[in-house]
PDB file of N, CA and C in Angstrom:
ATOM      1  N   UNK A   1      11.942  -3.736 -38.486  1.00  0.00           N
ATOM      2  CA  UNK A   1      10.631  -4.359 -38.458  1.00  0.00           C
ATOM      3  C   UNK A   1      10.210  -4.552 -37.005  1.00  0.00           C
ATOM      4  N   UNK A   2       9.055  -4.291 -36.619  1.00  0.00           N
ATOM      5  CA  UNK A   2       8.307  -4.437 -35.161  1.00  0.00           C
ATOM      6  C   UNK A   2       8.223  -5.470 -35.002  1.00  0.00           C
ATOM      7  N   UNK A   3       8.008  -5.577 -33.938  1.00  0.00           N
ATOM      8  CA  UNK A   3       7.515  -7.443 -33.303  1.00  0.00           C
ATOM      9  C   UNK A   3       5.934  -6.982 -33.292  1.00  0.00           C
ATOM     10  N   UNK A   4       5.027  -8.460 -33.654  1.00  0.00           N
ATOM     11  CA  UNK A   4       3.773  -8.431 -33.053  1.00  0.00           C
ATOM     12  C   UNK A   4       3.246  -7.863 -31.907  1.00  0.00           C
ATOM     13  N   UNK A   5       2.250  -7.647 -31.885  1.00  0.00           N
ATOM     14  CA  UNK A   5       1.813  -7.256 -29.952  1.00  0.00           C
ATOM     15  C   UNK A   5       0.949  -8.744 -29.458  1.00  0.00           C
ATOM     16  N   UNK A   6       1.433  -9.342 -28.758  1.00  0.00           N
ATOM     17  CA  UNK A   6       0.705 -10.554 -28.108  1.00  0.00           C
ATOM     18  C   UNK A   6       0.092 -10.652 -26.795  1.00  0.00           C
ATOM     19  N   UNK A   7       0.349  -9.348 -26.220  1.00  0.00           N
ATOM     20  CA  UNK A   7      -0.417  -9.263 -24.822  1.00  0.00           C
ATOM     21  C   UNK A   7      -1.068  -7.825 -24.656  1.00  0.00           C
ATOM     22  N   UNK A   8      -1.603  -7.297 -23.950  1.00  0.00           N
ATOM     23  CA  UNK A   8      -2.192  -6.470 -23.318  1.00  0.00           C
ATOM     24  C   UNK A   8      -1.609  -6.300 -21.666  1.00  0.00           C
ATOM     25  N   UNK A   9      -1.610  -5.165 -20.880  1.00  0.00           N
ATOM     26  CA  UNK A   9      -1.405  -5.263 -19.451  1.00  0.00           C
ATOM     27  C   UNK A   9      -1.947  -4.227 -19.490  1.00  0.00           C
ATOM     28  N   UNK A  10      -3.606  -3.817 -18.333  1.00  0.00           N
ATOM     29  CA  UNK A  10      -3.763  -2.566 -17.770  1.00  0.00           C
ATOM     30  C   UNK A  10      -4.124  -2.831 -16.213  1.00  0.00           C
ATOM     31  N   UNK A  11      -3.553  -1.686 -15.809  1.00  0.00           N
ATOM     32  CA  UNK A  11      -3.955  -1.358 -14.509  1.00  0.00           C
ATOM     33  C   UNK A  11      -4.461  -0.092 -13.899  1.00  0.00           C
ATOM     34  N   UNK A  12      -4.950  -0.158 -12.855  1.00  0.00           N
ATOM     35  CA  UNK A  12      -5.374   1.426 -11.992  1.00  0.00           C
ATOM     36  C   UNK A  12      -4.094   2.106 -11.312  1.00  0.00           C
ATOM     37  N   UNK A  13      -3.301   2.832 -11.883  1.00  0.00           N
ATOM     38  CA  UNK A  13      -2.054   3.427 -10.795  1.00  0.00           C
ATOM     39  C   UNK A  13      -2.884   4.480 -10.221  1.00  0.00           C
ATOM     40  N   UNK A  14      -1.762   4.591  -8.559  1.00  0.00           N
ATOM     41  CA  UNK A  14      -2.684   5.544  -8.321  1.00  0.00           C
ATOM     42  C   UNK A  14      -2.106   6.779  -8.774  1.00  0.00           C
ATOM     43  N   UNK A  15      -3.457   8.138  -8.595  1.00  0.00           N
ATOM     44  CA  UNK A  15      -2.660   9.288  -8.760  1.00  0.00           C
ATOM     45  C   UNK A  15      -2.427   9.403 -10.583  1.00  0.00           C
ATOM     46  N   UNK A  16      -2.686   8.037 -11.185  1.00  0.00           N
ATOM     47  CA  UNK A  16      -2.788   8.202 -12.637  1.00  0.00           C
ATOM     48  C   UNK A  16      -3.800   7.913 -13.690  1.00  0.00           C
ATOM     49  N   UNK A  17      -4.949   7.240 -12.806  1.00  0.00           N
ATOM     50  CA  UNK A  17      -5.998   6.670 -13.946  1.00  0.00           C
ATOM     51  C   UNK A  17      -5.265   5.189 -14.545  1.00  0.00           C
ATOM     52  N   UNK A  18      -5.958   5.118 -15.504  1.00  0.00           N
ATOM     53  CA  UNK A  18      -5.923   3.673 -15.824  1.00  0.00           C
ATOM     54  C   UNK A  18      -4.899   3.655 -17.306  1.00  0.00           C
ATOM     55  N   UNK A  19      -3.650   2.684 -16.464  1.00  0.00           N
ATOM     56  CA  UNK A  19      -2.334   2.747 -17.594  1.00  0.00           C
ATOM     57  C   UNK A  19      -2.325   1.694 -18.742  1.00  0.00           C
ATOM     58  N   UNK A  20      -1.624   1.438 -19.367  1.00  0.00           N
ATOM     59  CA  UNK A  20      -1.469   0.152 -20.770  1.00  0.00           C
ATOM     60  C   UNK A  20      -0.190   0.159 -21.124  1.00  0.00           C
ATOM     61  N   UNK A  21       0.034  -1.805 -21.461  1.00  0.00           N
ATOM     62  CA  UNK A  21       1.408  -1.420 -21.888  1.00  0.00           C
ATOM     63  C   UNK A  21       1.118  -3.129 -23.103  1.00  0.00           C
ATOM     64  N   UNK A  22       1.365  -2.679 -23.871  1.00  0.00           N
ATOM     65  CA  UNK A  22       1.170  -4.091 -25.111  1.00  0.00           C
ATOM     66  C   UNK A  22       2.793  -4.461 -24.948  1.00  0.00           C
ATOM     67  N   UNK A  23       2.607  -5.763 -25.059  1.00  0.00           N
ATOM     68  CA  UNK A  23       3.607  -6.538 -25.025  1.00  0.00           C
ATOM     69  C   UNK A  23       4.276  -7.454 -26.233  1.00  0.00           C
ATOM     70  N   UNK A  24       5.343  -7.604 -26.624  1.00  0.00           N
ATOM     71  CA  UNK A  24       5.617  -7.983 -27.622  1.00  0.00           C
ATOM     72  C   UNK A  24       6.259 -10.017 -27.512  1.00  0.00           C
ATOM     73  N   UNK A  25       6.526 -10.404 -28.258  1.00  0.00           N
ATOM     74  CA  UNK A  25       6.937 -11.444 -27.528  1.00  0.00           C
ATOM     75  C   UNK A  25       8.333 -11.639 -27.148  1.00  0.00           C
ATOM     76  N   UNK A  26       9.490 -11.113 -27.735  1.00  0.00           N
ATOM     77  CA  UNK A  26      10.633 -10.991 -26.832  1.00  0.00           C
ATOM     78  C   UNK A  26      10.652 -10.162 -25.755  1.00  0.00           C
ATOM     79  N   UNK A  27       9.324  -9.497 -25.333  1.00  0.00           N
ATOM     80  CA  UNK A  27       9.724  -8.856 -23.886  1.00  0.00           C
ATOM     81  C   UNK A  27       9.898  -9.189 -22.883  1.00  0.00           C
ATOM     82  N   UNK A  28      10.680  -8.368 -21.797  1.00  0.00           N
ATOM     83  CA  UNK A  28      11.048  -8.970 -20.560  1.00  0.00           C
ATOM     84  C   UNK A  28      10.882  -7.741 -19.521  1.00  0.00           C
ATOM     85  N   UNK A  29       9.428  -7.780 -18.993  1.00  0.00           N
ATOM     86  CA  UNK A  29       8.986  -6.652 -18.550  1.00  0.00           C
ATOM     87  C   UNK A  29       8.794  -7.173 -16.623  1.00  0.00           C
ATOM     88  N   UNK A  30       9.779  -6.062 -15.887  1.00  0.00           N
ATOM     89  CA  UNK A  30       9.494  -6.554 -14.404  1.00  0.00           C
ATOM     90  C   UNK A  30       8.237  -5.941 -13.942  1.00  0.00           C
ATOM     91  N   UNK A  31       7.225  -7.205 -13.074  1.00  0.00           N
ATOM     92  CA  UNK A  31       6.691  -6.088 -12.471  1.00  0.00           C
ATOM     93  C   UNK A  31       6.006  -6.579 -11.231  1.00  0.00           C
ATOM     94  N   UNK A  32       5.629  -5.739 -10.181  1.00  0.00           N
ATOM     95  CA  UNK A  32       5.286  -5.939  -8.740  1.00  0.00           C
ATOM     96  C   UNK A  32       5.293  -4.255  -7.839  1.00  0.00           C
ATOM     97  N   UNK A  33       5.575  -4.310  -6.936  1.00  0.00           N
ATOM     98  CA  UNK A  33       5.657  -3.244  -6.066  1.00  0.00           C
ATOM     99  C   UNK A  33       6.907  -2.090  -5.924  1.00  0.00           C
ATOM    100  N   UNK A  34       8.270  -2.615  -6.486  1.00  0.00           N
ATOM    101  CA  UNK A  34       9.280  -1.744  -6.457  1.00  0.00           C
ATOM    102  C   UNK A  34       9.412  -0.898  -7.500  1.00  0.00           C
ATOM    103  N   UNK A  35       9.779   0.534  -6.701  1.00  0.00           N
ATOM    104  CA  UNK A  35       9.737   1.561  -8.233  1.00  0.00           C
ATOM    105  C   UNK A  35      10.471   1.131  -9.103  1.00  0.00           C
ATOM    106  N   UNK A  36      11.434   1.004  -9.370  1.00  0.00           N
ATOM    107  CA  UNK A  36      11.850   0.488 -10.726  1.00  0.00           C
ATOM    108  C   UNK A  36      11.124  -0.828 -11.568  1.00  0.00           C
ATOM    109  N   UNK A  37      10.250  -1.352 -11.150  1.00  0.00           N
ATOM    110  CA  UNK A  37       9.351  -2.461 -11.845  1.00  0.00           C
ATOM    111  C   UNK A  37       8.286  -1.059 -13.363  1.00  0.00           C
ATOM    112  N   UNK A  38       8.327  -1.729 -14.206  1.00  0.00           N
ATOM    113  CA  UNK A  38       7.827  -1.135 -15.421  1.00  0.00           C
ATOM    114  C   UNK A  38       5.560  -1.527 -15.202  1.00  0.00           C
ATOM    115  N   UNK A  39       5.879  -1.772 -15.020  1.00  0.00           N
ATOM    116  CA  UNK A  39       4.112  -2.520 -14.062  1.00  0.00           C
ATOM    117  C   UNK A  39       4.002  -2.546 -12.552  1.00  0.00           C
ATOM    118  N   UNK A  40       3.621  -1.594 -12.084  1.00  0.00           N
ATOM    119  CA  UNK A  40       3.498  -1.822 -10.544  1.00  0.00           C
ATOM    120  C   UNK A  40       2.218  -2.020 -10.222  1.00  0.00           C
ATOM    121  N   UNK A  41       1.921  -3.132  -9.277  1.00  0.00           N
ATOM    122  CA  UNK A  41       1.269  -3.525  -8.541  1.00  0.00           C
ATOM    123  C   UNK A  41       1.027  -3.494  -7.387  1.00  0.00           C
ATOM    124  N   UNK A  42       0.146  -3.490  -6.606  1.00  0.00           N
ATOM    125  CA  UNK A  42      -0.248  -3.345  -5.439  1.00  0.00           C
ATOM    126  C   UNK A  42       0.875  -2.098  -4.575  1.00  0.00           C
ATOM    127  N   UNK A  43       0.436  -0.902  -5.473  1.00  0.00           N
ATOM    128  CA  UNK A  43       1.630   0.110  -4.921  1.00  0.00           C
ATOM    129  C   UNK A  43       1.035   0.847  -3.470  1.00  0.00           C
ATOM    130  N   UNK A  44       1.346   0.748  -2.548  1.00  0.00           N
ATOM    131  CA  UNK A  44       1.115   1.691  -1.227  1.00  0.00           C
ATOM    132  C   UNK A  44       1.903   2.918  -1.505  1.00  0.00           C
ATOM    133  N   UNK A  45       1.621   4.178  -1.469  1.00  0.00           N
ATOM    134  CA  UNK A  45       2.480   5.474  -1.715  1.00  0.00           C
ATOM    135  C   UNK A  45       2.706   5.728  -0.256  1.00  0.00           C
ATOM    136  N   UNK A  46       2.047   5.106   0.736  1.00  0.00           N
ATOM    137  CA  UNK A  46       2.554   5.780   2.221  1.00  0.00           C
ATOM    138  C   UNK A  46       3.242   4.989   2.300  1.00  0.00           C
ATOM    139  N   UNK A  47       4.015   5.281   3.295  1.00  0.00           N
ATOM    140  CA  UNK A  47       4.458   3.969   4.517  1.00  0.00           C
ATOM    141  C   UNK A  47       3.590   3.595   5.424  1.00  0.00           C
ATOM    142  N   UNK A  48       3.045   1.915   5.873  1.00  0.00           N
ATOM    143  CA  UNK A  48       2.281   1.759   6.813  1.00  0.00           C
ATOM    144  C   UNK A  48       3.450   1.285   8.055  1.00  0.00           C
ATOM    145  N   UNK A  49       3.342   1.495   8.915  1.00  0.00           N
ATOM    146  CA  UNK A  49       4.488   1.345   9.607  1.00  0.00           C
ATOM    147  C   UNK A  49       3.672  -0.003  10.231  1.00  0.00           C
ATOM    148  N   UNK A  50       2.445   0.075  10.454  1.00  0.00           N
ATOM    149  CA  UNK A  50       1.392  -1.098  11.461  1.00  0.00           C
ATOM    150  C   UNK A  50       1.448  -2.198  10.327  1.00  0.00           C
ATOM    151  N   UNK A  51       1.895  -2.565   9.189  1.00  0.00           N
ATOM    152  CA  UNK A  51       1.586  -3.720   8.475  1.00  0.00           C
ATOM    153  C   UNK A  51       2.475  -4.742   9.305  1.00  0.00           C
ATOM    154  N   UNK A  52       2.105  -5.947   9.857  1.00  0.00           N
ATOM    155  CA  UNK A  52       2.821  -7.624  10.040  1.00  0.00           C
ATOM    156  C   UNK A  52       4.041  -7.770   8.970  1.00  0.00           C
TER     157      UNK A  52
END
């Protein structure tokens, strides 16, 4: 038996258009800037070497 879907997550990746991921309620989904995060955020594909 499935779990409900209780959330929604979309974003703009780049290089992919606009992604989705429904969420259930036992999930445990990482997400932020490191490739292995399942949701990335605020992804830079270069290196800025000038960022503080």
């Amino acid at each position: 038996m499935s779990e409900p879907v209780v959330a929604k997550v979309w974003w703009e990746a780049p290089h992919q258009g606009m992604l989705e991921r429904f969420l259930a309620p036992s999930d445990v989904v990482a997400f932020g800037r490191g490739a292995g995060c399942a949701i990335r955020i605020g992804h830079a594909p270069v290196y800025l070497e000038n960022v503080p």
